[in-house]
C-alpha atoms as a PDB file:
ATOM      1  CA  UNK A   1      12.723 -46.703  79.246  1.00  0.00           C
ATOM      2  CA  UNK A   2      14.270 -49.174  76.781  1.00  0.00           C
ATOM      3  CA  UNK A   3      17.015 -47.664  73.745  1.00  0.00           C
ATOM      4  CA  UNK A   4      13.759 -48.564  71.156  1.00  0.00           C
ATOM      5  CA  UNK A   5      11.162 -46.587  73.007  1.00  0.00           C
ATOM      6  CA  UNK A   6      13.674 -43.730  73.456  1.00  0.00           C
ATOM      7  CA  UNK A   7      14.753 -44.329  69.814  1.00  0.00           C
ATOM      8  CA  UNK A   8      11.121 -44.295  68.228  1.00  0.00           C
ATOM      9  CA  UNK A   9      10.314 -41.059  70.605  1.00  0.00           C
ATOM     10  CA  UNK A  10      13.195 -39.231  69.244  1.00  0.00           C
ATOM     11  CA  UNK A  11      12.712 -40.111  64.960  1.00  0.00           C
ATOM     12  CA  UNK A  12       8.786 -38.859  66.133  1.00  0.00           C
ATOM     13  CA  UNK A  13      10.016 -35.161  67.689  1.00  0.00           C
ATOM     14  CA  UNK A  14      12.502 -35.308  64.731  1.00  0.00           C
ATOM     15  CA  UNK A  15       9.747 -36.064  61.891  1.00  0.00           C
ATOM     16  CA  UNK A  16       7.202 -33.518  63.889  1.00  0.00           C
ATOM     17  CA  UNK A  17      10.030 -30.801  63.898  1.00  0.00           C
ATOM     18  CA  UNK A  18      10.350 -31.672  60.050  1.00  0.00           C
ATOM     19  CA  UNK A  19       6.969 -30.998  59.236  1.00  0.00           C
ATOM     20  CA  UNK A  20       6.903 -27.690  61.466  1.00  0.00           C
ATOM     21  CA  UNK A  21       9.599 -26.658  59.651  1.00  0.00           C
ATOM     22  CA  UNK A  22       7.840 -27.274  56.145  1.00  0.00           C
ATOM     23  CA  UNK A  23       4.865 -25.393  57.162  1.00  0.00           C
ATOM     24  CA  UNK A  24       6.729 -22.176  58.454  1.00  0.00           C
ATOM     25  CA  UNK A  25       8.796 -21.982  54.929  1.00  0.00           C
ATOM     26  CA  UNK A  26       5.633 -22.304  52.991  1.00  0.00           C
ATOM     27  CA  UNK A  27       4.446 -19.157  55.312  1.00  0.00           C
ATOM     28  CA  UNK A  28       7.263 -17.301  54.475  1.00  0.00           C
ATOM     29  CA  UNK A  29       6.843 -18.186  51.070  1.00  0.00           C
ATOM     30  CA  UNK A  30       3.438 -16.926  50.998  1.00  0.00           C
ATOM     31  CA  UNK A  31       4.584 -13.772  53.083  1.00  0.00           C
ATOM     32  CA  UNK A  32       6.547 -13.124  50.535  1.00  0.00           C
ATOM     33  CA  UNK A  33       3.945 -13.191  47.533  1.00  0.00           C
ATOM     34  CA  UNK A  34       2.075  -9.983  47.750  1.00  0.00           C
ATOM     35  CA  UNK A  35       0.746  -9.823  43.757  1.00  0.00           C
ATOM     36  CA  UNK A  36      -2.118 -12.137  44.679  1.00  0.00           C
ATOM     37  CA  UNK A  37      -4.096 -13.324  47.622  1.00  0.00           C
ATOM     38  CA  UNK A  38      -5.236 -16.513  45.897  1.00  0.00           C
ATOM     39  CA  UNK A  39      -1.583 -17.230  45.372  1.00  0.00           C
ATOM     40  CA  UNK A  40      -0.941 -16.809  48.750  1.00  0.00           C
ATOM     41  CA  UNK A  41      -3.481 -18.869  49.957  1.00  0.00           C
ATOM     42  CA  UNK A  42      -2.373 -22.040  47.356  1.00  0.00           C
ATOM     43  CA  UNK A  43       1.130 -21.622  48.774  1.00  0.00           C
ATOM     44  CA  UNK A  44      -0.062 -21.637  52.668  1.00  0.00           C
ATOM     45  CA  UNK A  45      -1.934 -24.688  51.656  1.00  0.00           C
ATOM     46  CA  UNK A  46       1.261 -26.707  50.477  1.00  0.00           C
ATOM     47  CA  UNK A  47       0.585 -26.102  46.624  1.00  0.00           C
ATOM     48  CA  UNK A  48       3.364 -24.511  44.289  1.00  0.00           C
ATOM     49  CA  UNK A  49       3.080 -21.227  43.592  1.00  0.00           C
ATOM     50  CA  UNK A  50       1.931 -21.564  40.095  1.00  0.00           C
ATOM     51  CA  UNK A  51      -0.047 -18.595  37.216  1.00  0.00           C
ATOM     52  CA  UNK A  52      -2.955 -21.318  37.252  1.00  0.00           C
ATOM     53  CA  UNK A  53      -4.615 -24.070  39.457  1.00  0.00           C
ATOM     54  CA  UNK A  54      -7.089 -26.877  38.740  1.00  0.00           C
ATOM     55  CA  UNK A  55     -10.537 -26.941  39.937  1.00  0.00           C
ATOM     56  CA  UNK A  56      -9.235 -29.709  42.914  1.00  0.00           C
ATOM     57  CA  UNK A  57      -6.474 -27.378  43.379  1.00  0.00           C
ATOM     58  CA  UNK A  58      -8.564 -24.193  43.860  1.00  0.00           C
ATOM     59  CA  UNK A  59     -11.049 -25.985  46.030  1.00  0.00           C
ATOM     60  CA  UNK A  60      -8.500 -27.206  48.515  1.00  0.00           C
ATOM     61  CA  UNK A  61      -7.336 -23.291  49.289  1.00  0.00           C
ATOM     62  CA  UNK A  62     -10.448 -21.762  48.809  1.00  0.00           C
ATOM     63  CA  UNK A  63     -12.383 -24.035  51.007  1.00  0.00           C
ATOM     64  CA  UNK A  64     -15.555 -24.194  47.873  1.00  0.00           C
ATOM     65  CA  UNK A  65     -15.727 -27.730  46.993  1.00  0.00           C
ATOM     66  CA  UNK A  66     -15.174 -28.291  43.184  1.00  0.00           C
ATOM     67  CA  UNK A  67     -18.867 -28.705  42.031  1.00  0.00           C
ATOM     68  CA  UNK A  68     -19.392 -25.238  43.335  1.00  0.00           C
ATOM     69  CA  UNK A  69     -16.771 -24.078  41.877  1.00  0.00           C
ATOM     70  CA  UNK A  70     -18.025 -25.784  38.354  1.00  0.00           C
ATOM     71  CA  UNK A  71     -21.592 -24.279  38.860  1.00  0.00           C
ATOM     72  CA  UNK A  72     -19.870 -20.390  38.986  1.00  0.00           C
ATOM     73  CA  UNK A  73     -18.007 -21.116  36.012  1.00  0.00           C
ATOM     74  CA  UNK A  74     -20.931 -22.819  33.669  1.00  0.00           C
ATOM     75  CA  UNK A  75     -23.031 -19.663  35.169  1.00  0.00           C
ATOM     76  CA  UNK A  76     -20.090 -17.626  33.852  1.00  0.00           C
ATOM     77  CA  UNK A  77     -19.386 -15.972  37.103  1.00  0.00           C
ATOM     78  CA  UNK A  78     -15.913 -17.778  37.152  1.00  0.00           C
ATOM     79  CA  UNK A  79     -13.278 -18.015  34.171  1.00  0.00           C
ATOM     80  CA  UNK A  80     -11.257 -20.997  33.681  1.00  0.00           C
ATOM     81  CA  UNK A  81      -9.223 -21.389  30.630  1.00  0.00           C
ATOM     82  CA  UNK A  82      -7.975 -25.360  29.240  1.00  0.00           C
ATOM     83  CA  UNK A  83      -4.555 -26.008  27.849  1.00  0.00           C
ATOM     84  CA  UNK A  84      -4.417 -25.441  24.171  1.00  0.00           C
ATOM     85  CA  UNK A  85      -5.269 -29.103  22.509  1.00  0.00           C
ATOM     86  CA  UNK A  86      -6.809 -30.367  25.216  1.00  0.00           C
ATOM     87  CA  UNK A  87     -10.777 -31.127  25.712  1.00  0.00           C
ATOM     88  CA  UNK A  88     -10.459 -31.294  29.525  1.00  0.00           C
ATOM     89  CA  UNK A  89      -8.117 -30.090  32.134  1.00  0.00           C
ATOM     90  CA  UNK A  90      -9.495 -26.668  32.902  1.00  0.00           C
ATOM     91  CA  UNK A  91      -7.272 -24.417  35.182  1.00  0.00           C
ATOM     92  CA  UNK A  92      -8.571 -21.277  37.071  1.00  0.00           C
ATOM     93  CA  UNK A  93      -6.083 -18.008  36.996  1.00  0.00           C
ATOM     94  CA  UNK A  94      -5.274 -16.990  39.689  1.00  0.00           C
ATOM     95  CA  UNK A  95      -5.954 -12.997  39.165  1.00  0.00           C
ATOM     96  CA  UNK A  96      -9.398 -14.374  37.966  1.00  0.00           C
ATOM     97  CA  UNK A  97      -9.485 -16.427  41.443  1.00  0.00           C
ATOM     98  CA  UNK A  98      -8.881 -12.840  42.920  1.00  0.00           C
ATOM     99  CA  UNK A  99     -11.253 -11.182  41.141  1.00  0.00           C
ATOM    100  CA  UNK A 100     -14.089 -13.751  41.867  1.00  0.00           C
ATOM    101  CA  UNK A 101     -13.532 -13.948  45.560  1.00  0.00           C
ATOM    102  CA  UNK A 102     -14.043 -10.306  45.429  1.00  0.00           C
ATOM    103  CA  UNK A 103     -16.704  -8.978  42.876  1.00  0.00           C
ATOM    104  CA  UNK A 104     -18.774 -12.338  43.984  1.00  0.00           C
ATOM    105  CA  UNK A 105     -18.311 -12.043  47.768  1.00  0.00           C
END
């Protein structure tokens, strides 16, 4: 084996150890967060832990795709609340992420 193959092998266990390592502190992270299981869920999926996440945002933890997610709120069966002075931009709270997953499920 040549000193590039052995080089490129050992930056790829290197970079693959990096990324194992990312997704065991964003466990413990979410471990550690035990006010909210949407909150946990957004931090297991890589997103800061954050009081409110964005329709894409909520979608990517909760596995709903976004136009689901729209549907519940214009039926009123989910809550979103927009920045002040903004038209778009909706977030979703994350206690009101809780609460939907389960009255709704």
């Amino acid at each position: 084996m040549n000193t590039t193959t052995k080089q490129t092998r050992r930056e790829g266990v290197t970079d693959l150890l990096a990324r194992l390592e990312s997704v065991r502190s964003r466990m413990d992270i979410a471990e550690a967060i035990d006010v909210s299981t949407a909150l946990k869920f957004a931090v297991a999926a890589g997103l800061p832990p954050k009081l409110a996440y964005t329709f894409s945002e909520t979608a990517r933890f909760t596995g709903f795709d976004e136009r689901s997610l729209r549907n519940e709120m214009d039926a009123g069966r989910l809550h979103a609340v927009c920045p002040v002075g903004q038209a778009r931009g909706y977030r979703i709270p994350v206690n009101e992420i809780d609460r939907w997953m389960t009255e709704e499920f």
